[in-house]
Structures are given as structure tokens and as C-alpha cells.
Protein backbone atom coordinates (compact mmCIF):
# COMPACT_ATOMS: atom_id res chain seq x y z
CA UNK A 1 0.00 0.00 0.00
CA UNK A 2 1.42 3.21 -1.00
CA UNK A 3 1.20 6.10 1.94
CA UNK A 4 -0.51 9.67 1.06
CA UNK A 5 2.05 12.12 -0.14
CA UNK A 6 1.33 13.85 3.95
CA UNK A 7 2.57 11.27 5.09
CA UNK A 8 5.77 10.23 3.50
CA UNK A 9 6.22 14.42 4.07
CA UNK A 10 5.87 14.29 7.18
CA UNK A 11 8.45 11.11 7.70
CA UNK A 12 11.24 12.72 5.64
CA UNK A 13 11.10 16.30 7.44
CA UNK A 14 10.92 14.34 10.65
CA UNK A 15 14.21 12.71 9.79
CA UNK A 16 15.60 15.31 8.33
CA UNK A 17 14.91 17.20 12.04
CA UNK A 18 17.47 14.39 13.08
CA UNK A 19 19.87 15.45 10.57
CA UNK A 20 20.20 18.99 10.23
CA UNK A 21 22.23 19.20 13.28
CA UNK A 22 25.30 16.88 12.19
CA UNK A 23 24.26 18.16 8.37
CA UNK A 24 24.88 22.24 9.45
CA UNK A 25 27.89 20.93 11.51
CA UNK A 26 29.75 19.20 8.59
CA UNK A 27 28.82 21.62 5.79
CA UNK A 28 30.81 24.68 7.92
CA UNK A 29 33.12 21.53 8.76
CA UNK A 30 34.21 21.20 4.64
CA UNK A 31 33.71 24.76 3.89
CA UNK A 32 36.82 25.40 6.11
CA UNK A 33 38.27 22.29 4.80
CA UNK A 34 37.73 22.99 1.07
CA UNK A 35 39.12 26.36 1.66
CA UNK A 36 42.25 24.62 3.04
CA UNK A 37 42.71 22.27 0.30
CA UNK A 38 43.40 25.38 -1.72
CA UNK A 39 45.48 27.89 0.30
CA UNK A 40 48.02 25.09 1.83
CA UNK A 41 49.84 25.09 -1.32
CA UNK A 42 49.76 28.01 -2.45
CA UNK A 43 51.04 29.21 0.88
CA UNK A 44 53.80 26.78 0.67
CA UNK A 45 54.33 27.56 -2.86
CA UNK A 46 54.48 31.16 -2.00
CA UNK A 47 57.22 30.05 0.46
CA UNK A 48 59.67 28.63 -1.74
CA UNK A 49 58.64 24.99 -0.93
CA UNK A 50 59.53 22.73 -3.66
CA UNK A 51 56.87 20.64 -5.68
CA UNK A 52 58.52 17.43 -4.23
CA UNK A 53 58.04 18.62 -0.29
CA UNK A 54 54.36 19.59 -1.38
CA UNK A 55 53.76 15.99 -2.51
CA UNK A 56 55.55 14.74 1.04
CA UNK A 57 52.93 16.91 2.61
CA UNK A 58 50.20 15.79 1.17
CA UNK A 59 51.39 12.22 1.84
CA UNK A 60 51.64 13.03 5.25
CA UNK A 61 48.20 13.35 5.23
CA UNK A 62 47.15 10.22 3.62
CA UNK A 63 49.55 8.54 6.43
CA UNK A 64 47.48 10.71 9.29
CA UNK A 65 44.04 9.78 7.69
CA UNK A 66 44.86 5.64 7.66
CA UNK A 67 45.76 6.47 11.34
CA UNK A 68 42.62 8.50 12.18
CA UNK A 69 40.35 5.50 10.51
CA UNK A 70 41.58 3.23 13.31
CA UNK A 71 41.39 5.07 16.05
CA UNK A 72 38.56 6.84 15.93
CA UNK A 73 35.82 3.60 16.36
CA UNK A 74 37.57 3.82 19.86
CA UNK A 75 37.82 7.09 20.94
CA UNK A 76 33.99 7.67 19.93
CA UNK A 77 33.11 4.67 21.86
CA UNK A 78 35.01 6.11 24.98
CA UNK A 79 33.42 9.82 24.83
CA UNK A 80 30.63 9.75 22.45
CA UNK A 81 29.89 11.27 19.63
CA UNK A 82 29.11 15.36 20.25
CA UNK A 83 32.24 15.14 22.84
CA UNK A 84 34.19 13.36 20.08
CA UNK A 85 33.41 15.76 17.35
CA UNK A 86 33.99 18.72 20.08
CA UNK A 87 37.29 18.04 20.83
CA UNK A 88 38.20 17.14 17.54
CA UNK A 89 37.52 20.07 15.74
CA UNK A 90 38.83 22.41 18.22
CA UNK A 91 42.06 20.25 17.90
CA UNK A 92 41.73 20.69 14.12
CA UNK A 93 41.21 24.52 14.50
CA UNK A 94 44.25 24.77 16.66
CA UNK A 95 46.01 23.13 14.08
CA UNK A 96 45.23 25.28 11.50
CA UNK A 97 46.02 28.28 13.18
CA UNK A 98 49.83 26.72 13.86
CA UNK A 99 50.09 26.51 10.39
CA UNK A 100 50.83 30.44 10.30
CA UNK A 101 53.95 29.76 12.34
CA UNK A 102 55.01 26.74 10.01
CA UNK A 103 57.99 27.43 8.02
CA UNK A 104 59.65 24.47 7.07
CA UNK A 105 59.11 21.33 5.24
CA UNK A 106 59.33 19.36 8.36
CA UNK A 107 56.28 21.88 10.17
CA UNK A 108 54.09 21.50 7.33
CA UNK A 109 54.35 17.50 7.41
CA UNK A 110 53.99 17.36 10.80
CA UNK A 111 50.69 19.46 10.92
CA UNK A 112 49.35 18.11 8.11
CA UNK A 113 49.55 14.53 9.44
CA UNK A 114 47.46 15.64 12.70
CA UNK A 115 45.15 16.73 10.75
CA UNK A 116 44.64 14.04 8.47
CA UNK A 117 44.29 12.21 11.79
CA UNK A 118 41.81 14.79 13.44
CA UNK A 119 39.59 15.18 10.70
CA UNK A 120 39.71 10.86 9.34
CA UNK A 121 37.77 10.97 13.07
CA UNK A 122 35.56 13.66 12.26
CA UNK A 123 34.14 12.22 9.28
CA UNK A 124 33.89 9.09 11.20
CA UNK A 125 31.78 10.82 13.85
CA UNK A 126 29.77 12.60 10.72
CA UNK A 127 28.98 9.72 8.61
CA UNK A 128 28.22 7.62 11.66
CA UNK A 129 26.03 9.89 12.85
CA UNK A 130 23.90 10.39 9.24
CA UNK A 131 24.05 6.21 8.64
CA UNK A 132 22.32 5.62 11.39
CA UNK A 133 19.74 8.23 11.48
CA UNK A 134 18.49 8.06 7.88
CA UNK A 135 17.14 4.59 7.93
CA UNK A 136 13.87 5.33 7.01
CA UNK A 137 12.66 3.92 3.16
CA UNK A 138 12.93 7.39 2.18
CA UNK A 139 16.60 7.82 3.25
CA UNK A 140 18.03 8.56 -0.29
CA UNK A 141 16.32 11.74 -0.49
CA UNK A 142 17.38 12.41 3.05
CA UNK A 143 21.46 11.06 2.09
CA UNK A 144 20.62 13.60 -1.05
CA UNK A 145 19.85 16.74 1.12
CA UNK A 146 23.11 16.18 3.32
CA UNK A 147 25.58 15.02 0.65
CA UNK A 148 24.23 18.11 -1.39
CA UNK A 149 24.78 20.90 1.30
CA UNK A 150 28.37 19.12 2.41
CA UNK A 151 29.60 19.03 -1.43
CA UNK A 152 28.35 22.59 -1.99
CA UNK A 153 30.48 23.84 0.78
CA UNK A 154 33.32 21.96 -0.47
CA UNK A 155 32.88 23.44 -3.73
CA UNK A 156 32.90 27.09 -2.95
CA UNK A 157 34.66 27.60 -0.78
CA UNK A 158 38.26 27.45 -2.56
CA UNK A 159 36.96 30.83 -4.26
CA UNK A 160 37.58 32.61 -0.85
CA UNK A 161 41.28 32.71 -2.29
CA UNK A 162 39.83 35.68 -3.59
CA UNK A 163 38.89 37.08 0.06
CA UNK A 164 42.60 37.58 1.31
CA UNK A 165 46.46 37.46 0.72
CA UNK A 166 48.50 34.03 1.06
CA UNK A 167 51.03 35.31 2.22
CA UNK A 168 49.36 36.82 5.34
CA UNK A 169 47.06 35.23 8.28
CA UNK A 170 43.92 36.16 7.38
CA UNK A 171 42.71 33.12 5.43
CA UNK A 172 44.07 30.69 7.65
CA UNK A 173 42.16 32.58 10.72
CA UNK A 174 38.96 32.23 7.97
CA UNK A 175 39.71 28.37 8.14
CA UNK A 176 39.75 28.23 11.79
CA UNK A 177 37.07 30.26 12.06
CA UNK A 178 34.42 28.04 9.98
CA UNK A 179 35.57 24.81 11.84
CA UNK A 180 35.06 26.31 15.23
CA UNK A 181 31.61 27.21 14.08
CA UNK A 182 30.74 23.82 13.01
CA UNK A 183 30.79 23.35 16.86
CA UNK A 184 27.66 25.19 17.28
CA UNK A 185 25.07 23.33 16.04
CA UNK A 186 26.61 20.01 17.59
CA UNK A 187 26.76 22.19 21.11
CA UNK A 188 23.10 23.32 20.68
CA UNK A 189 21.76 19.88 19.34
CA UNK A 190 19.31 18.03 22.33
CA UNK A 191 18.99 14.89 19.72
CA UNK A 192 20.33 11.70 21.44
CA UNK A 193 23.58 10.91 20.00
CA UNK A 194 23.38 7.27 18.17
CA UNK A 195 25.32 4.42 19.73
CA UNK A 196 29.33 3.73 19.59
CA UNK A 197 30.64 2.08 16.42
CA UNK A 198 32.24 -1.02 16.48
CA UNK A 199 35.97 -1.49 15.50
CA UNK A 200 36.12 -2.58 11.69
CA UNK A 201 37.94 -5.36 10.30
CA UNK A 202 40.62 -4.44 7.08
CA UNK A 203 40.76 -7.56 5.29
CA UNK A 204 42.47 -6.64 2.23
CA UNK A 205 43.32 -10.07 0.76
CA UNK A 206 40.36 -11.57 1.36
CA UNK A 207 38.41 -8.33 -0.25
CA UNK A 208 40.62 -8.64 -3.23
CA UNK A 209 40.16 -12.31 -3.69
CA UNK A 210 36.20 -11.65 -3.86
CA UNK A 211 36.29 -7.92 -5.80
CA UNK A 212 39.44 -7.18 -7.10
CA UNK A 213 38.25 -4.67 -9.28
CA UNK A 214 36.94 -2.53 -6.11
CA UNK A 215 40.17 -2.81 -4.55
CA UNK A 216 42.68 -1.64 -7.24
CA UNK A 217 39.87 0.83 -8.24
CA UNK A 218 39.81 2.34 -4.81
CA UNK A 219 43.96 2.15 -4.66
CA UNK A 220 44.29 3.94 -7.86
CA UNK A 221 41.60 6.75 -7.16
CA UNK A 222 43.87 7.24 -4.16
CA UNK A 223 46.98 7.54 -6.69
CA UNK A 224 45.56 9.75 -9.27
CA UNK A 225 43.07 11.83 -6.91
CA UNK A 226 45.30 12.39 -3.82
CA UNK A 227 47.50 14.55 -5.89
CA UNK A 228 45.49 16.22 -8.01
CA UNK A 229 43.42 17.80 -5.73
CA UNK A 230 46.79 17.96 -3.13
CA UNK A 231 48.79 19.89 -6.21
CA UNK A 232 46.33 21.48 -8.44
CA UNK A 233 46.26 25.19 -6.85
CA UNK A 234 50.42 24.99 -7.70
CA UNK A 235 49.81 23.24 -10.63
CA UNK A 236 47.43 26.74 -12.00
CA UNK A 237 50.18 28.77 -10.64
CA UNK A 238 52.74 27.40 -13.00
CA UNK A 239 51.18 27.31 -16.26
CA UNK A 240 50.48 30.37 -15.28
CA UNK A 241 47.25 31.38 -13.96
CA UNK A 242 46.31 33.68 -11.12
CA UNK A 243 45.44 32.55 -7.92
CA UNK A 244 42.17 32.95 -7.68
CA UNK A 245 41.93 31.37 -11.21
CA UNK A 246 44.23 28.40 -9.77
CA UNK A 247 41.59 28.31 -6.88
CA UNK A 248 38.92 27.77 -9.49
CA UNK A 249 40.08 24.53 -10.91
CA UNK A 250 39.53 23.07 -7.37
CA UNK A 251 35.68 24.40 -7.85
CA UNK A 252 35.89 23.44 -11.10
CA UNK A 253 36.79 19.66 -9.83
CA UNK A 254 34.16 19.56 -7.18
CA UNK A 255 31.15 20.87 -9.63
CA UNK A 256 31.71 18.35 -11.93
CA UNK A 257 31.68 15.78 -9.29
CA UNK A 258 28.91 17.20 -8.10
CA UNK A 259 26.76 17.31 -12.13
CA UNK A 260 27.73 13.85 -12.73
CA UNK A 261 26.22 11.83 -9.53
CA UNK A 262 22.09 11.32 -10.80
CA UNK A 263 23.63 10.51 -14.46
CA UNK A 264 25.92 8.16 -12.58
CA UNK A 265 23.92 6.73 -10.46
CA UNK A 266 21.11 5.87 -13.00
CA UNK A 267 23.90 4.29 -15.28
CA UNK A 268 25.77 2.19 -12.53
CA UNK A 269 22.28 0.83 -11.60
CA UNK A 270 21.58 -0.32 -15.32
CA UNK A 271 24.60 -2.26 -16.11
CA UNK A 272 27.74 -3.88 -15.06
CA UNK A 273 29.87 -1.46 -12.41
CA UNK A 274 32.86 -2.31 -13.84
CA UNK A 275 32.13 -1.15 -17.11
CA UNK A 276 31.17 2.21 -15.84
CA UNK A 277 34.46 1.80 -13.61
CA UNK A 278 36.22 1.57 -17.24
CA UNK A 279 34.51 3.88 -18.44
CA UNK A 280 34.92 6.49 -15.92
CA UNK A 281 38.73 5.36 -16.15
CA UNK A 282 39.68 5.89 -19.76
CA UNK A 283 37.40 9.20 -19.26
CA UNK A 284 39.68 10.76 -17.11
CA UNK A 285 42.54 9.83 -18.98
CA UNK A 286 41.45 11.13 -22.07
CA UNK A 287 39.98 14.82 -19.93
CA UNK A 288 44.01 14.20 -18.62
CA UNK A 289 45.06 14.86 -22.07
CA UNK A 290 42.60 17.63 -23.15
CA UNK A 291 43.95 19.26 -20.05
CA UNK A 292 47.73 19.04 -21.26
CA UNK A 293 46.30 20.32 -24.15
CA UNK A 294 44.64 23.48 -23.36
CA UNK A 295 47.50 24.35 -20.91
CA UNK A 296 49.73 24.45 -23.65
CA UNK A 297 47.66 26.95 -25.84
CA UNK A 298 47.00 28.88 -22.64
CA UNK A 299 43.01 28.31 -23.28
CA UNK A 300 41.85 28.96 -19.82
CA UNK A 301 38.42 29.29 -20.15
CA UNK A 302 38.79 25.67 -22.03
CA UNK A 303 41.29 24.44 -18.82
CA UNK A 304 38.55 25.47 -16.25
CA UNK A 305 35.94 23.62 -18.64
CA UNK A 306 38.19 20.28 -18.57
CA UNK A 307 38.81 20.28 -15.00
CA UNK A 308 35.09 19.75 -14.19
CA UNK A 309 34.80 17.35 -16.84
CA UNK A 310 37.80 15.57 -15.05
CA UNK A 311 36.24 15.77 -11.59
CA UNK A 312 32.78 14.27 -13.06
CA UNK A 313 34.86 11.02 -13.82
CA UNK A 314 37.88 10.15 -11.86
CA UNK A 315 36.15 11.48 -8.58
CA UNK A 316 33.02 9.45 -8.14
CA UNK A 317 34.90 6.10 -9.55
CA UNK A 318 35.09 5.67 -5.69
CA UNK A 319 31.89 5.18 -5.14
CA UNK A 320 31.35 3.12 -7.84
CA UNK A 321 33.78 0.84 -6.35
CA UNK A 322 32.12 0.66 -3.21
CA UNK A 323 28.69 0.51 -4.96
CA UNK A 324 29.73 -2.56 -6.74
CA UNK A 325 31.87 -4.24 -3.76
CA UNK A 326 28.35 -3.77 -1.62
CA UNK A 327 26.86 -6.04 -4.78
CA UNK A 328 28.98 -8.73 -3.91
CA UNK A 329 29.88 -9.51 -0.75
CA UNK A 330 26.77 -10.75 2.51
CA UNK A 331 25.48 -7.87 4.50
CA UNK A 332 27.48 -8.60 7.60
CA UNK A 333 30.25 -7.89 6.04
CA UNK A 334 29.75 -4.46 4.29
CA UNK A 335 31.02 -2.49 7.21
CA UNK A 336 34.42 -4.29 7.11
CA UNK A 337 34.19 -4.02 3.34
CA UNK A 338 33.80 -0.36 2.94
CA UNK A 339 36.70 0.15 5.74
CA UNK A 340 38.60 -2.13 3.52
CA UNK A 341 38.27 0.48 0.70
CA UNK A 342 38.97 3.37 2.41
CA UNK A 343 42.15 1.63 3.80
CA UNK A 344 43.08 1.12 -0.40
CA UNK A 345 42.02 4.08 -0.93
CA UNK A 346 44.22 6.16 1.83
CA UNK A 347 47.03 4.20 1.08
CA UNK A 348 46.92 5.44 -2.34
CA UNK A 349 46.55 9.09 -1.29
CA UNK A 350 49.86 8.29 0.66
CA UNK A 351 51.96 7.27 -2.22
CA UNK A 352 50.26 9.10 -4.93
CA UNK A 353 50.99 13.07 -3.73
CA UNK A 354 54.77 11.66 -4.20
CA UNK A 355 54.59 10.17 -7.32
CA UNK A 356 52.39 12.84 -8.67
CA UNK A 357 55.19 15.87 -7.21
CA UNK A 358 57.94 13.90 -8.44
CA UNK A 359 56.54 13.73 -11.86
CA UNK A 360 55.61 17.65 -11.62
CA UNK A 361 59.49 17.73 -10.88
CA UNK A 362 61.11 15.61 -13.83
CA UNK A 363 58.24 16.68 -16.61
CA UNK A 364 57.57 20.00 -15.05
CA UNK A 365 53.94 21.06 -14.49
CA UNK A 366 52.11 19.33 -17.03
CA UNK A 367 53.73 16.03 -15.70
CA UNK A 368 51.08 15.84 -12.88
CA UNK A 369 48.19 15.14 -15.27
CA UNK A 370 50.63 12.62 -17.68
CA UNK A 371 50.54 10.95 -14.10
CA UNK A 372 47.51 11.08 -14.16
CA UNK A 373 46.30 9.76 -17.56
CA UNK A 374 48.75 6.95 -17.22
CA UNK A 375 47.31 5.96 -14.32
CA UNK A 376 44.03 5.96 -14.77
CA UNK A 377 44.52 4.54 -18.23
CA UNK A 378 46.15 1.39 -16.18
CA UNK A 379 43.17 1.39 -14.54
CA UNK A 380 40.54 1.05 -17.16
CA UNK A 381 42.85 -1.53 -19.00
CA UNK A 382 43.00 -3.72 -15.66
CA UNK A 383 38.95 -3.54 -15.06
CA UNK A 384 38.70 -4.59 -19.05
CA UNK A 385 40.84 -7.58 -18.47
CA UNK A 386 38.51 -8.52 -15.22
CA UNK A 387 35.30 -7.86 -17.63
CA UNK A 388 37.14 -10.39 -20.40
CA UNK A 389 37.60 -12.71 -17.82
CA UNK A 390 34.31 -12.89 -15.78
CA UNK A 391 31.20 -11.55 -16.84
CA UNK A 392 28.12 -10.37 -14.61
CA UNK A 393 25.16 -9.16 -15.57
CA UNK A 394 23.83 -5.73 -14.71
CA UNK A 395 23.81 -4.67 -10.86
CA UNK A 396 20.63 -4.67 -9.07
CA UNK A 397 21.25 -2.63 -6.02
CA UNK A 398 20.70 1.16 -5.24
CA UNK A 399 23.90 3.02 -6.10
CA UNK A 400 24.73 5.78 -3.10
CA UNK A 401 27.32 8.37 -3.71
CA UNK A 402 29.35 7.78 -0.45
CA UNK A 403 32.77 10.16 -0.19
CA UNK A 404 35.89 8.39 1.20
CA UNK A 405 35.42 9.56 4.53
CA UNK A 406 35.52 6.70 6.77
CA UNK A 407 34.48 3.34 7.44
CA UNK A 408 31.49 4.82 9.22
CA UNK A 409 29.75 5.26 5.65
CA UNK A 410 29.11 1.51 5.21
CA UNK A 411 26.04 2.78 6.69
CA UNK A 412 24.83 4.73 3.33
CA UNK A 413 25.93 1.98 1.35
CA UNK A 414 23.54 0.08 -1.31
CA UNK A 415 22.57 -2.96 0.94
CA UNK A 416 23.42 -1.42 4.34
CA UNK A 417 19.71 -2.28 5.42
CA UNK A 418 19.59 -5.36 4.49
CA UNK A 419 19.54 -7.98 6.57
CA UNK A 420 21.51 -11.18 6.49
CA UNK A 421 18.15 -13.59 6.08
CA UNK A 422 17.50 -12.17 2.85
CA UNK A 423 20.68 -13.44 1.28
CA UNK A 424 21.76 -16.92 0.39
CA UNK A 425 25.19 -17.89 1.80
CA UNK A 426 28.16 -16.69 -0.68
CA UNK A 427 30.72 -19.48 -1.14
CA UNK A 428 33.18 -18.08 -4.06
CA UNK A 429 34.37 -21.12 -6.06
CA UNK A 430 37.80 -20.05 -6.46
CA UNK A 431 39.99 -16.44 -5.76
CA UNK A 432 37.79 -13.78 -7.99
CA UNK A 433 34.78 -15.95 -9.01
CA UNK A 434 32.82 -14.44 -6.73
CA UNK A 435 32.26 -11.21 -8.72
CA UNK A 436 30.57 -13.06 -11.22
CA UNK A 437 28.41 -15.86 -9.50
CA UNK A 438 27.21 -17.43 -6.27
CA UNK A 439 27.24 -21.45 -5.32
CA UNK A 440 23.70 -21.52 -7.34
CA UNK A 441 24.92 -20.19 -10.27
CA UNK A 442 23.12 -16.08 -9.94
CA UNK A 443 25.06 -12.90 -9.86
CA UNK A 444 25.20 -11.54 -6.21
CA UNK A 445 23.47 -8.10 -7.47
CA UNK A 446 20.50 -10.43 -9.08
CA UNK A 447 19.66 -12.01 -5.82
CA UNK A 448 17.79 -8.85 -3.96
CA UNK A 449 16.32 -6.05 -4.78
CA UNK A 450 17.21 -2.75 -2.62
CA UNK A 451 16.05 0.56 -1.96
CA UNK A 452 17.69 3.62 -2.99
């Protein structure tokens, strides 16, 4: 029986009454932290950093997120959740505001690291907090209004480059100032807090032996995305852009992200994920070498253009990864599988901000997006070979854009209501077989059907 229109209303602003609290918190949360993303090279740019100590930077953070996803399952369960995101982000604020006394390589690492730490536990305390309050069959619309407002934030704000001067405080004070607001809606909230997470299990071997394409997927997005969105602001700088115009391309990245998740979604729900994987894949290799292109002729209107065609592709082959992982593998286990991923995933953004600076170093700037089209073409040409060697027909379950944030968002995943009675017991045959059929012979995506 289908409920009156009133009704389903009055559900989803009921819910969304739960929400707006953690949803206001984390949208201030990434507007300070989008802002970041931009001025923390450009600042060390403007300091006579090299490319290369960027990169180490930036895989500094990587190292301090991997950290942060471990610890913070434990630290929530100790304090809670409003205490956890309390402390947190007045440690991150802190943080930020030492980075106007950091002035060497070794500062900027070490600051960087905490706060990949600080904020990995944030998001953890964030997506927890969303996953288990929109539960309701109307939570995609709910998921929509959150992941909307957070990705907005994260979008804009980069263009407050325009607002100050690098080389002074003022921005930096900006950044500290929007994460110590994101404390007042938490403070002010008088929703219960949901319960403690548990600790999650990283099992990549086993992971890889049932979805290997999920796994390298999520590695390489960590390769190719970690620095570009790490070296980009220094990357506009050198072929010779403004600042505020190198500040774009990080908007540029995010709003094409942003365009290309209902097209995505409806596509990864019609067909096999690993041909939209691919697809996404050679994409971004071939946007890699349209951007190349226009930076050479100094078409900037045409570079700004590219960049949010890039961003629509390489950044949501994450969640494609996860989407089609979550087709796979039993219910029980899509907490520990969606840890797994961010685990590939952050160990990509480790090693990828180096490989990415060092090629910026050999090729000079333009060598950051030959990184990138080479890797991302290895990637398309690895999930072809899986596609040639087992073949599954179209997914069945409902495809959720979920951010690498932390384990914590297994709870917005496809089949994350689901419970364990309504699937038959998966026995893979042998290492890999599993992405194409159970012990009865069916595609794991045929076997339910789930709500968006």
C-alpha cells in the first residue's frame, strides 16, 4: 500500500529534524576544509617549498588519515559522539592556526599529518552519525539533502582565495574560524547521539580475492586523486594562472563531481559497475590529455571547462567501487568491506601526492596530469581484463554516492539495510569468481532487490 504524499512528508522532514544538526555541523566543517585544500599550497608555494616537499605533505596526510580511521571507532566509543566531534575540531582549528607559524618542510608535514588524523575521526563521527539516522525507506532523499549541502560547501569555498592574501594570516584565521563554528550546532543539538561504532575489520586479501576490481579501483583513485586535488592550486600557478583562477580549478573539480552523480547513479544501476568503472577510467585519462592540451595553448576558459569534466569522472569512480563491492559480498560484512576500501584508498593518497610531485618535478607542471592519464589509463585496462575474464550481468542494487570519509559510511551503502536472512550464503568457487556468480549459479546483485 502506497502512503498519502502527507505522510511520507511528514516522515522525511521528521528525519531530516534528526539530521540537520550533524548536516549544518559538517557543511561549515568542509567549507573550512575545502578552503584549506586550496590555500596550503599556495602558501607553501608562495614560500619557496619545492613541488617534491608539497607531494611529502600531502602524503603526510594520507599517512594521518589511515591512522585516524583506526582510532577513531575507539575514541567515539570512549566519549561519544558530540564530545568526540567537540574536541576534535577544536584540535583541528588549533592546528590550523599553527600553520601560520610553520615554516619548514618538516612543520608543514607534521601538521598536516594531525590533521589528516583529526579530521579521518571527524568524518567518522559525521557519517556515523547520518548512517544511522536516515534509515527510514525514504533515506536517499534524506542522504541527497546532506551530501548536497556538504559538497556545496566543499565546492565554494576554494573561491575565498579571492577574500585575502597568502602570504598573510587572514585566510588561515577564515579556516579556523568556519571549523570552530561547526561546533555550534553540535553544542546546541538536544537529539540523542546514536550508539558507539564497532571497530572494523581491514581484510584486504580476502576483499581482493572476492572484488578485485573494487580494490585496485579504490587504490588507484587514491593515486591519481590524492594529488590532483593535493597539487592542483600549484599546478594553475605554474602554467600560469592567477590565484584565484588556480583556486577555481579546485571548484571546477568539485562541480563536476557534483553534475555527474544522478547521471551516474542511473547508469551504474543499469549495467555492469565495472564497465562504468572503465569507463569512468579511460574518461579521465582522455579529460588528462585535453587538459595538457589546453594548458599548452593557454586556453583557460577551455582548462577550467576540462577540470570539471575531469572531476565528473575520476572522482566518483570511488563510489562506484564501493557501490559494486556492496553487490557482492553478505550484508554482515559491508562495514568491514567499505573500511577495507577506504584503507586502499588512503594508502593510495599516501603514495600518490609523491609520485604525482615527483613527476611535476622531472616533466615540469604538465607532468602531474601525464601521471595522471597513465594511471588511470592502467586502470581502465586492468577492469577490461577482469570484464574479459568474468562476466556479470547488470547490478541490481541502489547506487549511493558515499565520499571516502571513513568506514562509518558503510552505513549509506547500497545494501546497508539489508539484513543477512535475505541473502543466500556466498561461497566463491575459487579467488575472484565471486564477482561473477554465487554457489547456485546467480550474480550476487541479481539475488535482492534494494532501496535507494
Amino acid at each position: 500500500m502506497r502512503l498519502p504524499p502527507c505522510i511520507i512528508d511528514s516522515i522525511v522532514n521528521s528525519s531530516l529534524a534528526l539530521i540537520w544538526t550533524i548536516t549544518a555541523a559538517t557543511t561549515l566543517l568542509q567549507a573550512g576544509n575545502g578552503l584549506l585544500q586550496a590555500l596550503m599550497p599556495l602558501r607553501m608555494q608562495a614560500e619557496g617549498i619545492s613541488v617534491a616537499s608539497i607531494g611529502v605533505v600531502a602524503a603526510a596526510y594520507g599517512v594521518g588519515f589511515s591512522t585516524g580511521c583506526f582510532l577513531a571507532p575507539s575514541f567515539i566509543r570512549h566519549v561519544g559522539y558530540i564530545r568526540a566531534f567537540a574536541s576534535l575540531a577544536a584540535m583541528v582549528s588549533v592546528l590550523i592556526l599553527a600553520m601560520t607559524q610553520a615554516h619548514s618542510t618538516l612543520a608543514w608535514i607534521l601538521l598536516r599529518g594531525l590533521t589528516g588524523v583529526t579530521l579521518a575521526c571527524i568524518f567518522t563521527v559525521t557519517d556515523g552519525w547520518i548512517s544511522a539516522r536516515a534509515t527510514s525507506s525514504h533515506r536517499g532523499r534524506i542522504l541527497s539533502i546532506y551530501m548536497i549541502c556538504t559538497k556545496v560547501a566543499l565546492m565554494l569555498s576554494p573561491l575565498g582565495i579571492s577574500f585575502g592574501d597568502i602570504r598573510t594570516d587572514g585566510l588561515f584565521m577564515a579556516v579556523s574560524g568556519l571549523i570552530t563554528l561547526s561546533l555550534l550546532p553540535i553544542a546546541a543539538t538536544t537529539t540523542t547521539e546514536p550508539s558507539a561504532p564497532q571497530g572494523v575489520r581491514i581484510e584486504v586479501r580476502k576483499l581482493f580475492a572476492t572484488a578485485p576490481s573494487a580494490v585496485v579501483g579504490a587504490f588507484v583513485v587514491g593515486l591519481v586523486n590524492g594529488p590532483v586535488i593535493a597539487i592542483t592550486p600549484v599546478f594553475g600557478v605554474r602554467i600560469g594562472l592567477s590565484q584565484d583562477q588556480a583556486a577555481a580549478l579546485l571548484f571546477a573539480l568539485q562541480a563536476g563531481s557534483l553534475a555527474m552523480q544522478w547521471p551516474l547513479g542511473w547508469l551504474s544501476d543499469r549495467a555492469d559497475r565495472r564497465y562504468v568503472i572503465a569507463g569512468l577510467a579511460f574518461g579521465a585519462s582522455l579529460v588528462s590529455l585535453l587538459i595538457l592540451w589546453a594548458s599548452a595553448q593557454n586556453a583557460n576558459l577551455l582548462i577550467l571547462w576540462s577540470f570539471a569534466a575531469w572531476g565528473g569522472l575520476a572522482l566518483c569512480i570511488y563510489s562506484v567501487c564501493v557501490a559494486h563491492a556492496c553487490d557482492i559480498v553478505d550484508p554482515g560484512q559491508i562495514v568491514s568491506t567499505v573500511g577495507t576500501l577506504l584503507f586502499s584508498w588512503a594508502t593510495g593518497v599516501t603514495v600518490g601526492p609523491l609520485l604525482g610531485a615527483l613527476a611535476m618535478e622531472i616533466l615540469g607542471p604538465r607532468g602531474l596530469f601525464i601521471y595522471a592519464a597513465l594511471a588511470s589509463l592502467g586502470l581502465a585496462a586492468f577492469i577490461v581484463m577482469r570484464i574479459i575474464r568474468v562476466q556479470r550481468p547488470p547490478a541490481k542494487g541502489g547506487f549511493v554516492d558515499i565520499a571516502p570519509t571513513s568506514s562509518a559510511s558503510a552505513g549509506l551503502a547500497p545494501r546497508a539495510e539489508i539484513g543477512t536472512e535475505d541473502l543466500q550464503p556466498h561461497h566463491p568457487g575459487s579467488e575472484g569468481d565471486a564477482e561473477a556468480l554465487d554457489q547456485k549459479g546467480r550474480s550476487p546483485a541479481t539475488r535482492v532487490e534494494t532501496s535507494p
